[in-house]
PDB file of N, CA and C in Angstrom:
ATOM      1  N   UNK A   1       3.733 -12.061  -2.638  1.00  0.00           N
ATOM      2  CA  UNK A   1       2.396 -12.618  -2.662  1.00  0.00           C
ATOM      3  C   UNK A   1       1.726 -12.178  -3.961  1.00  0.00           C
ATOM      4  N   UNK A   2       1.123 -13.219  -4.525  1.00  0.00           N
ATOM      5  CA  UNK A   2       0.395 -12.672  -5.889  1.00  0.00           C
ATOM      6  C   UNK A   2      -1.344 -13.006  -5.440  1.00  0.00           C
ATOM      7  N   UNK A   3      -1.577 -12.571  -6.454  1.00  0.00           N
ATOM      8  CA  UNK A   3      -3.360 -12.533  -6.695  1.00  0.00           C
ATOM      9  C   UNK A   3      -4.069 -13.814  -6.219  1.00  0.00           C
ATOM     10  N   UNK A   4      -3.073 -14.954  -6.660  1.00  0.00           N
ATOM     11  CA  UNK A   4      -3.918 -16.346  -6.492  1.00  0.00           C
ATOM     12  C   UNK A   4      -3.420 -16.795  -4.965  1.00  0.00           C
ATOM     13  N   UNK A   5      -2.570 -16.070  -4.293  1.00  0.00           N
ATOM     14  CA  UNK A   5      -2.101 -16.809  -2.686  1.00  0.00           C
ATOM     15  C   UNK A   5      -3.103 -15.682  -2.270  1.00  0.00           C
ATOM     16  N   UNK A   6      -3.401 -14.133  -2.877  1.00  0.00           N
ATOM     17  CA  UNK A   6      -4.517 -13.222  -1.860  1.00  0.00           C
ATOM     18  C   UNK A   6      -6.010 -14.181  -1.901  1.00  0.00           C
ATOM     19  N   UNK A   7      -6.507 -14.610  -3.073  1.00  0.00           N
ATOM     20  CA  UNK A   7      -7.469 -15.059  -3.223  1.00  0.00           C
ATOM     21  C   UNK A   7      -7.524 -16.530  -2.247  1.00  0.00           C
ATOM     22  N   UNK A   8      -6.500 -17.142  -2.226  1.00  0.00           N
ATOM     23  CA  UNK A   8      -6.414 -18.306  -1.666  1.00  0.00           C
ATOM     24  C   UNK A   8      -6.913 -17.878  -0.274  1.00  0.00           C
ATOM     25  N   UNK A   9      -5.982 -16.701   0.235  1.00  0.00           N
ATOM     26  CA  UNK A   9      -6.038 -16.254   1.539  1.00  0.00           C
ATOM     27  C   UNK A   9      -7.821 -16.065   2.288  1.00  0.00           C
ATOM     28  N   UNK A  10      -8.294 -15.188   0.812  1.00  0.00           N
ATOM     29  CA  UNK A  10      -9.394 -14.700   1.476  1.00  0.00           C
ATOM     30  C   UNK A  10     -10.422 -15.588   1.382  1.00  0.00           C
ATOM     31  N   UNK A  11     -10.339 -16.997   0.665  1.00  0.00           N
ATOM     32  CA  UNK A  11     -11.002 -18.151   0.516  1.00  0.00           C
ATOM     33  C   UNK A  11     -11.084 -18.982   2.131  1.00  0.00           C
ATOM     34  N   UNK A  12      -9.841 -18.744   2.574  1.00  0.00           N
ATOM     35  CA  UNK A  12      -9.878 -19.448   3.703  1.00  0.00           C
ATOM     36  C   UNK A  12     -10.706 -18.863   4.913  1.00  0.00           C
ATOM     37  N   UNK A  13     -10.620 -17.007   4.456  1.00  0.00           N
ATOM     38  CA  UNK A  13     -11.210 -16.077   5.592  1.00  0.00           C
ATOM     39  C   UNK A  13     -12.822 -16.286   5.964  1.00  0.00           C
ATOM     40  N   UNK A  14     -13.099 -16.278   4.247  1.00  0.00           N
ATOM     41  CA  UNK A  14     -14.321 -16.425   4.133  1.00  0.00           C
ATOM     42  C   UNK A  14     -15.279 -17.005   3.005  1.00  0.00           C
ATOM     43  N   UNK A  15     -15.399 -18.233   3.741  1.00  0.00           N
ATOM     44  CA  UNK A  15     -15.440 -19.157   2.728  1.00  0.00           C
ATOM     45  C   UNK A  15     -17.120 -18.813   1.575  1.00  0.00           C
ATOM     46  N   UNK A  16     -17.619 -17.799   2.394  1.00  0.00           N
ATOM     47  CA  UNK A  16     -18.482 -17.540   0.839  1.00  0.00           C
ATOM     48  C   UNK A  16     -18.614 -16.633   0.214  1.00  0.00           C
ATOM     49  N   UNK A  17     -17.388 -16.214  -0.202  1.00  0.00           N
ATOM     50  CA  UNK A  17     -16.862 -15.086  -0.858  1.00  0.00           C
ATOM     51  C   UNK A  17     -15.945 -16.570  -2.130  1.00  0.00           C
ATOM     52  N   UNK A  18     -16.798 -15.961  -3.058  1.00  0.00           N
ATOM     53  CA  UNK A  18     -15.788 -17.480  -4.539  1.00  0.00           C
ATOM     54  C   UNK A  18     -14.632 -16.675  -4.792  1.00  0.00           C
ATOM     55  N   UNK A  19     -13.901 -17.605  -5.335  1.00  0.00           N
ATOM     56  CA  UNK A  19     -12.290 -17.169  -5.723  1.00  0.00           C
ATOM     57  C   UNK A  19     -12.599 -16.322  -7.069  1.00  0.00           C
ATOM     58  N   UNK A  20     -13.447 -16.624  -7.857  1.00  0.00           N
ATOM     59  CA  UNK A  20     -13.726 -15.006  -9.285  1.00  0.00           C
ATOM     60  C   UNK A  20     -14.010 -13.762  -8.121  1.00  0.00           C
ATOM     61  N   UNK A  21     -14.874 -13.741  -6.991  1.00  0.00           N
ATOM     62  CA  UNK A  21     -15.529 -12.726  -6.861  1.00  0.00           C
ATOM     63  C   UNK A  21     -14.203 -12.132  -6.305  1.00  0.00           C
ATOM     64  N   UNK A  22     -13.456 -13.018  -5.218  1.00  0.00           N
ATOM     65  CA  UNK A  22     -12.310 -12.347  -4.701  1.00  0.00           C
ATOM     66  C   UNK A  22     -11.289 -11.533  -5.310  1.00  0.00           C
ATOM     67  N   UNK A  23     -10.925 -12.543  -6.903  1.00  0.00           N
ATOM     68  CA  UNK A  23     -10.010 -12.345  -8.167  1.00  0.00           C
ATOM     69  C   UNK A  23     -10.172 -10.759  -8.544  1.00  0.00           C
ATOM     70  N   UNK A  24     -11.930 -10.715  -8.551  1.00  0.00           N
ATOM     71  CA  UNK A  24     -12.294  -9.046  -9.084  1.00  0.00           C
ATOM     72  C   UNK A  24     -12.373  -8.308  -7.944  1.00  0.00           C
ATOM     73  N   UNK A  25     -12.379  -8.437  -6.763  1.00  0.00           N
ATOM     74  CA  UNK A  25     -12.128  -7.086  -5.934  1.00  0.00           C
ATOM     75  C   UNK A  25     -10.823  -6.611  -6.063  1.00  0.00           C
ATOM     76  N   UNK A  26      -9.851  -7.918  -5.751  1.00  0.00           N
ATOM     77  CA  UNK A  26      -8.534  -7.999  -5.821  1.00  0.00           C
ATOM     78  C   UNK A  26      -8.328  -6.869  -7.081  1.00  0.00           C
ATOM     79  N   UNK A  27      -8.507  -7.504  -7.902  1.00  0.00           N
ATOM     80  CA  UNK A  27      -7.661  -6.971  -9.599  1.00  0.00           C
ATOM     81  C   UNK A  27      -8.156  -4.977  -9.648  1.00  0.00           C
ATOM     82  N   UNK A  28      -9.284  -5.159  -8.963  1.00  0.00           N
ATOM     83  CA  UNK A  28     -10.226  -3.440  -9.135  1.00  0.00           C
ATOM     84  C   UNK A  28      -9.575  -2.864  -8.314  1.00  0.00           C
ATOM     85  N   UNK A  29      -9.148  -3.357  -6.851  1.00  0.00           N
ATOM     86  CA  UNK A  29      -8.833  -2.553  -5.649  1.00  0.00           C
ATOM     87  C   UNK A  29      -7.116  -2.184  -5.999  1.00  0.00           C
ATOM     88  N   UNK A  30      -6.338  -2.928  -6.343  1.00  0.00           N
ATOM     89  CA  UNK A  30      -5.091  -2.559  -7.423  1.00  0.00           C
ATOM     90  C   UNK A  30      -5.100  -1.980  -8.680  1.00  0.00           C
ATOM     91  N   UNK A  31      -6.278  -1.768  -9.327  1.00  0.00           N
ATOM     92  CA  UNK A  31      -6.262  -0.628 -10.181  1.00  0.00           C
ATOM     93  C   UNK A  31      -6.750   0.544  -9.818  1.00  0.00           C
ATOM     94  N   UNK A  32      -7.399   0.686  -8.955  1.00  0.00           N
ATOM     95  CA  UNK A  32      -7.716   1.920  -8.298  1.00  0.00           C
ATOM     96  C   UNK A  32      -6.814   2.669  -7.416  1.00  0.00           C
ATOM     97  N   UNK A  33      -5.450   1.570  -6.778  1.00  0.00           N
ATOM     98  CA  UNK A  33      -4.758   2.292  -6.029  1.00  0.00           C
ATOM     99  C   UNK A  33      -3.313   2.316  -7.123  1.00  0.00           C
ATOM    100  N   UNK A  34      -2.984   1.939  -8.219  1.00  0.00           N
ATOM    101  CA  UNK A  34      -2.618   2.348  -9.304  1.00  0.00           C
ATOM    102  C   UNK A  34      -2.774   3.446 -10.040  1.00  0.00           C
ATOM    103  N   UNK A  35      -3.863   4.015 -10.164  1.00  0.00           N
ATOM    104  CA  UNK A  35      -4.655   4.950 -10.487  1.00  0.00           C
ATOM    105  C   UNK A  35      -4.039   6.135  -9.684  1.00  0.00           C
ATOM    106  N   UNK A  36      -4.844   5.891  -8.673  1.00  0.00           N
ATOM    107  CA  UNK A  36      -4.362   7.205  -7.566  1.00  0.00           C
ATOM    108  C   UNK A  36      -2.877   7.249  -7.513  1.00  0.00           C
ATOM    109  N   UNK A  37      -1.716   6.596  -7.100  1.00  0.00           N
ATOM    110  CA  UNK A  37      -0.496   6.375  -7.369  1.00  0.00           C
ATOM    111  C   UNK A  37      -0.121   7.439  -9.012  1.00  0.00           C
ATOM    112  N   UNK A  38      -0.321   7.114  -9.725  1.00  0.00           N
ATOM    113  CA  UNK A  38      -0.151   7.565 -11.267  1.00  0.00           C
ATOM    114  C   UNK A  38      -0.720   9.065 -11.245  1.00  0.00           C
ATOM    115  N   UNK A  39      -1.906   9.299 -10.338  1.00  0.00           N
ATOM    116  CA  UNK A  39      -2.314  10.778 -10.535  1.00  0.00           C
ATOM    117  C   UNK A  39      -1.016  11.636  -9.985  1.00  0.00           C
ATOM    118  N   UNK A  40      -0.769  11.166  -8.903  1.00  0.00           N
ATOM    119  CA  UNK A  40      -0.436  11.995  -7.861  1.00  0.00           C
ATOM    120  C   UNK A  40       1.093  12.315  -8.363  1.00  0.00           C
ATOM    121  N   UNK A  41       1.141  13.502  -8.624  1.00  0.00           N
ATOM    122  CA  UNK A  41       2.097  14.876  -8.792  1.00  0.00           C
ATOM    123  C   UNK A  41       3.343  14.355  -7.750  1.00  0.00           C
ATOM    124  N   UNK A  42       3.033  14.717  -6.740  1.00  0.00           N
ATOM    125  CA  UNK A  42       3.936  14.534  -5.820  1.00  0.00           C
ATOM    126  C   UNK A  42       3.319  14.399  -4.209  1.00  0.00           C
ATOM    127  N   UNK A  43       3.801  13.827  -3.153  1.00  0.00           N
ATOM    128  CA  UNK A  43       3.546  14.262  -2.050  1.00  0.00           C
ATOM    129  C   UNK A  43       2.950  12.771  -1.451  1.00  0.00           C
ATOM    130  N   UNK A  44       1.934  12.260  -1.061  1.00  0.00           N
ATOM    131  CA  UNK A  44       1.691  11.145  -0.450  1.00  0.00           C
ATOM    132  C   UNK A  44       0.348  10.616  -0.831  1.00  0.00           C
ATOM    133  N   UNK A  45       0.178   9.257  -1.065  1.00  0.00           N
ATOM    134  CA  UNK A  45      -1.507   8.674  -1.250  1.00  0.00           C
ATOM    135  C   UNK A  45      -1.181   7.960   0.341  1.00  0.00           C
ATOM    136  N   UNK A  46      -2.114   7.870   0.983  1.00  0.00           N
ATOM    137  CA  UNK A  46      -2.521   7.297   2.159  1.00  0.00           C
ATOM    138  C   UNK A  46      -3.409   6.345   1.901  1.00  0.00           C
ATOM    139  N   UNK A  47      -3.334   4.825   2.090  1.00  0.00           N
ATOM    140  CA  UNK A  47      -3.849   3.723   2.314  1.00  0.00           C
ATOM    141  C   UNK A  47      -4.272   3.138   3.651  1.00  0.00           C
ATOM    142  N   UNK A  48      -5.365   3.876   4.309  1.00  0.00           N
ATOM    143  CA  UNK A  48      -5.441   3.525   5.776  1.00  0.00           C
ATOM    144  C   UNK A  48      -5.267   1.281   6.308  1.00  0.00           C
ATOM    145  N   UNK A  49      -4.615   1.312   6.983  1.00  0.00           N
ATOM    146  CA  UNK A  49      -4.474  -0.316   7.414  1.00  0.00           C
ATOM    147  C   UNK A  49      -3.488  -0.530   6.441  1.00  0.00           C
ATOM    148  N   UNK A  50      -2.956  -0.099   5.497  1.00  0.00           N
ATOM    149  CA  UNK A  50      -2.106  -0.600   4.156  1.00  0.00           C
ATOM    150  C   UNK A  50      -0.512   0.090   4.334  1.00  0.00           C
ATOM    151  N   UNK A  51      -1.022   0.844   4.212  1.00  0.00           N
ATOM    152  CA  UNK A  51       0.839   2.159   4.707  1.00  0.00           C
ATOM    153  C   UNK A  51       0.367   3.448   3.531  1.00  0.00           C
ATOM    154  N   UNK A  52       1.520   4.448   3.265  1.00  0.00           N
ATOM    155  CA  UNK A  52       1.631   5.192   2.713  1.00  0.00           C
ATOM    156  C   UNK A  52       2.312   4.838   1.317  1.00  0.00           C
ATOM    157  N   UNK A  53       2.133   5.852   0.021  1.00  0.00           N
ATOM    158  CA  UNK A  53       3.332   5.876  -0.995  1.00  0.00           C
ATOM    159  C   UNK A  53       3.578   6.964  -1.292  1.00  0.00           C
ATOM    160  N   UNK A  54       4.736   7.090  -1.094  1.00  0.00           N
ATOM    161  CA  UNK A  54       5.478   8.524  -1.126  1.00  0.00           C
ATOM    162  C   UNK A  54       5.863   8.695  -2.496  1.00  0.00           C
ATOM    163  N   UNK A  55       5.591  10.078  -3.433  1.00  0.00           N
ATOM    164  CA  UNK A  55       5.875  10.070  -4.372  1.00  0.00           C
ATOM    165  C   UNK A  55       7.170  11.395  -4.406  1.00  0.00           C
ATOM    166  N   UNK A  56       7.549  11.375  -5.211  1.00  0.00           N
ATOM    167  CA  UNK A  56       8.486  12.452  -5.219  1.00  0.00           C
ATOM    168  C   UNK A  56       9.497  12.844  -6.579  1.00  0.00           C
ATOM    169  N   UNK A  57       9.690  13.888  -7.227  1.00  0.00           N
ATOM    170  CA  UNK A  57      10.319  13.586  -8.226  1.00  0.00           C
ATOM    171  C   UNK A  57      11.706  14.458  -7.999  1.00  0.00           C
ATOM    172  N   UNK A  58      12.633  13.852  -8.580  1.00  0.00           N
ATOM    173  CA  UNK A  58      13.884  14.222  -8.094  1.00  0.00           C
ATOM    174  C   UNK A  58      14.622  14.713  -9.590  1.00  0.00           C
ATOM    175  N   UNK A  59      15.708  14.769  -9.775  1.00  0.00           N
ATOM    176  CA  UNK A  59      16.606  15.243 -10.490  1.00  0.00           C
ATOM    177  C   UNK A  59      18.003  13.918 -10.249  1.00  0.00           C
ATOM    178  N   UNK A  60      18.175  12.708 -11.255  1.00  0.00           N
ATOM    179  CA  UNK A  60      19.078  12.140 -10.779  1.00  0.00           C
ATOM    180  C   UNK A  60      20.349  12.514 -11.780  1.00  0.00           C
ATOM    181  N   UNK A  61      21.364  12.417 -11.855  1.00  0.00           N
ATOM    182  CA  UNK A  61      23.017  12.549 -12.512  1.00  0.00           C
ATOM    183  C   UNK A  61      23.077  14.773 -12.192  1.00  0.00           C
ATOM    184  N   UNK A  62      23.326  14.943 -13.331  1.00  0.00           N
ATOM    185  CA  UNK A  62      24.460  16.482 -12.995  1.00  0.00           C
ATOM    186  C   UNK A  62      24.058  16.918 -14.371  1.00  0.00           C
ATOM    187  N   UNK A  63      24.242  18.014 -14.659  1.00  0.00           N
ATOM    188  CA  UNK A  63      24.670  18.515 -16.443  1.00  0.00           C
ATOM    189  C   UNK A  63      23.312  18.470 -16.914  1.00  0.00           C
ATOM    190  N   UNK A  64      24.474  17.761 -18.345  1.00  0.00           N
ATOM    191  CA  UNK A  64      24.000  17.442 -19.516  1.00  0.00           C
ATOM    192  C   UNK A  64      23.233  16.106 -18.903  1.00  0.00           C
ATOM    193  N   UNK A  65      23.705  15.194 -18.100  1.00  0.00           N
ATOM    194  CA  UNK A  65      23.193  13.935 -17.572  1.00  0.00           C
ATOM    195  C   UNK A  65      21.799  13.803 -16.878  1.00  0.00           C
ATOM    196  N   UNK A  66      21.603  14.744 -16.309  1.00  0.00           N
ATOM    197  CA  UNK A  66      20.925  15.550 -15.237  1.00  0.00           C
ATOM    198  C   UNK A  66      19.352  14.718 -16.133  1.00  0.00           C
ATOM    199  N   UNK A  67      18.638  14.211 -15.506  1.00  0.00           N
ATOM    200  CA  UNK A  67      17.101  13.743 -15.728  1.00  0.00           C
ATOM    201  C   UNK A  67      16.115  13.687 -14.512  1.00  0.00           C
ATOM    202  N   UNK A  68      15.544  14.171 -15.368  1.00  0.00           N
ATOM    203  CA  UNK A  68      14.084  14.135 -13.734  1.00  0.00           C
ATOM    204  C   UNK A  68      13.431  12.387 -13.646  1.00  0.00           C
ATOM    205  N   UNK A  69      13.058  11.853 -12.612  1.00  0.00           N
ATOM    206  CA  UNK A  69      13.270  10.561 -12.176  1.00  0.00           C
ATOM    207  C   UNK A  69      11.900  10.771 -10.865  1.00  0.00           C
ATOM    208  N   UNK A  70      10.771   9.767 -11.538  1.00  0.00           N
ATOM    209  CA  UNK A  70       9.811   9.638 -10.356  1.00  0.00           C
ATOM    210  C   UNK A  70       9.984   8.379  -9.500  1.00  0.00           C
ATOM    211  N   UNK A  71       9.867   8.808  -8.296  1.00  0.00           N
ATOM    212  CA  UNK A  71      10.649   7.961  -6.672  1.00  0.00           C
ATOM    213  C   UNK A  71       8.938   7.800  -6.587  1.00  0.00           C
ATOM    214  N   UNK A  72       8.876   6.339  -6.380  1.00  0.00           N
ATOM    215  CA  UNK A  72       7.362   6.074  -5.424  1.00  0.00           C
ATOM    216  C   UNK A  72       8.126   5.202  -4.513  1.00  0.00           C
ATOM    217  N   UNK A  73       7.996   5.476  -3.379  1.00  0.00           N
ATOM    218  CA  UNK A  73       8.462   4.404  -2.264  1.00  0.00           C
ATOM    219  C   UNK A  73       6.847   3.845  -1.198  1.00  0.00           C
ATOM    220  N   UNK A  74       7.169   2.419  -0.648  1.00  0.00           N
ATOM    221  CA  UNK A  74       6.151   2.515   0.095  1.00  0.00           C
ATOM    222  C   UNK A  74       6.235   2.434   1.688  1.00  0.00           C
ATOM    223  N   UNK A  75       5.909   2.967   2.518  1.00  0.00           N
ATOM    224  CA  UNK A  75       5.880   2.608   3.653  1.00  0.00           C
ATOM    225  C   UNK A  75       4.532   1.901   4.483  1.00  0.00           C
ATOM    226  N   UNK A  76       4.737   0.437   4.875  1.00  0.00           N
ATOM    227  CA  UNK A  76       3.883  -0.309   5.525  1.00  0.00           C
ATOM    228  C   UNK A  76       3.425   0.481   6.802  1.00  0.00           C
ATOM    229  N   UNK A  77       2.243   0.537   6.920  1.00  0.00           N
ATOM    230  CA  UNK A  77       1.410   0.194   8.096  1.00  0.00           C
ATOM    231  C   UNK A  77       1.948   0.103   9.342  1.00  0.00           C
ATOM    232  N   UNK A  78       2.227   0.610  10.582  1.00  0.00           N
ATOM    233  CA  UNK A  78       2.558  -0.404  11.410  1.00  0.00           C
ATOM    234  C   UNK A  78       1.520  -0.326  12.597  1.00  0.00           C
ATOM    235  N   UNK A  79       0.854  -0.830  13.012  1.00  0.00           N
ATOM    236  CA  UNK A  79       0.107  -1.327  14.318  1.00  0.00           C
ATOM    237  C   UNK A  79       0.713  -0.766  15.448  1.00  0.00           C
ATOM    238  N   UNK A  80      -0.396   0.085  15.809  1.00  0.00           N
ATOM    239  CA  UNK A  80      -0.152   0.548  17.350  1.00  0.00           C
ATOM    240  C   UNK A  80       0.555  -0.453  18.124  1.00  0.00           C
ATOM    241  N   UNK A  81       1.323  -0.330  19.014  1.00  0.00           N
ATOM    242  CA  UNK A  81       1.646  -1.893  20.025  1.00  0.00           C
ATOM    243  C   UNK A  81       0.894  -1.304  21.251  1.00  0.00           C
ATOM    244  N   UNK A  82       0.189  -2.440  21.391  1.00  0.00           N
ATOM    245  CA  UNK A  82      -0.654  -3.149  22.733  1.00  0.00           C
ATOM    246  C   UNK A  82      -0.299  -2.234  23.774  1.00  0.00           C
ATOM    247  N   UNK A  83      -0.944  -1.687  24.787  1.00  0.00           N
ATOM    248  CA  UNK A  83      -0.639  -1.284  25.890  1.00  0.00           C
ATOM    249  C   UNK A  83      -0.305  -2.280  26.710  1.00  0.00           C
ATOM    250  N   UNK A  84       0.595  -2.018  27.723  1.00  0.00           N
ATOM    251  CA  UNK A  84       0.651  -3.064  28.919  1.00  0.00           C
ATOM    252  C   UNK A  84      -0.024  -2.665  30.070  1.00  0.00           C
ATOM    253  N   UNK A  85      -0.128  -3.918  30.848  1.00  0.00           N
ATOM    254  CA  UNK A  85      -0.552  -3.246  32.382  1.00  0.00           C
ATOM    255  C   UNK A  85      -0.267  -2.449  33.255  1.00  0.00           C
ATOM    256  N   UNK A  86       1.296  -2.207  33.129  1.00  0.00           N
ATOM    257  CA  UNK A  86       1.875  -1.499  33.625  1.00  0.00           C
ATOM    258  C   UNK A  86       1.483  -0.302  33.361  1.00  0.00           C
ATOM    259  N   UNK A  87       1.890   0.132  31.720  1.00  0.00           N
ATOM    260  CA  UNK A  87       1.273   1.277  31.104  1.00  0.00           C
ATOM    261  C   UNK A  87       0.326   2.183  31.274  1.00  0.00           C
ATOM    262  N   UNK A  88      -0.766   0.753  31.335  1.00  0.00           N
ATOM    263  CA  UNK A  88      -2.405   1.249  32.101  1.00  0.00           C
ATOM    264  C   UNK A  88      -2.402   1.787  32.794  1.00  0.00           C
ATOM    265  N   UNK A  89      -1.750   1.487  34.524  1.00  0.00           N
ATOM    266  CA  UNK A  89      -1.723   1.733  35.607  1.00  0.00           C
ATOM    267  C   UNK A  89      -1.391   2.933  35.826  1.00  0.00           C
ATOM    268  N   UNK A  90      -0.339   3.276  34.839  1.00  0.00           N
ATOM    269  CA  UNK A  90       0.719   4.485  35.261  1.00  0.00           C
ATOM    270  C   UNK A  90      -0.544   6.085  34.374  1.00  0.00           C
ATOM    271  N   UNK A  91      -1.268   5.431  33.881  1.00  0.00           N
ATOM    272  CA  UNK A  91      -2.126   6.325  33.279  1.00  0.00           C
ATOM    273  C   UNK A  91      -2.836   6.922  34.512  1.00  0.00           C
TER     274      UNK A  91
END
């Protein structure tokens, strides 16, 4: 998904929000979590509703080969799942 299918998206959400104004939350709210991403040493930025990015720096090859190597991975979000009735009950 790029900038112009988010903007599209949030055009449809809410239609009086204009596609510039959307363009610049969009473009600010990815440089700010760029930002934080780039500070961070090591260890985790937390994006509440978004997921985590794990940063970490490793050591990849052996030796003489041997280079330090920054790992950002991301992990999505995932949504509580729904209680059931059953569930309820047994509470």
């Amino acid at each position: 998904m790029d900038i112009k299918a988010l903007t599209a998206s949030i055009a449809e959400q809410k239609p009086t929000i204009s596609a510039s104004q959307a363009t610049f939350v969009i473009r600010t709210a990815f440089k700010a979590l760029l930002e934080e991403v780039e500070a961070a040493t090591e260890g985790s930025v937390k994006v509440p509703g978004l997921g985590v990015f794990a940063i970490r720096n490793v050591t990849k090859g052996e030796g003489e080969d041997a280079a330090a190597v920054r790992r950002v991975l991301f992990r999505a979000h995932k949504p509580k799942a729904a209680k059931t009735g059953e569930a309820e009950a047994a509470e």
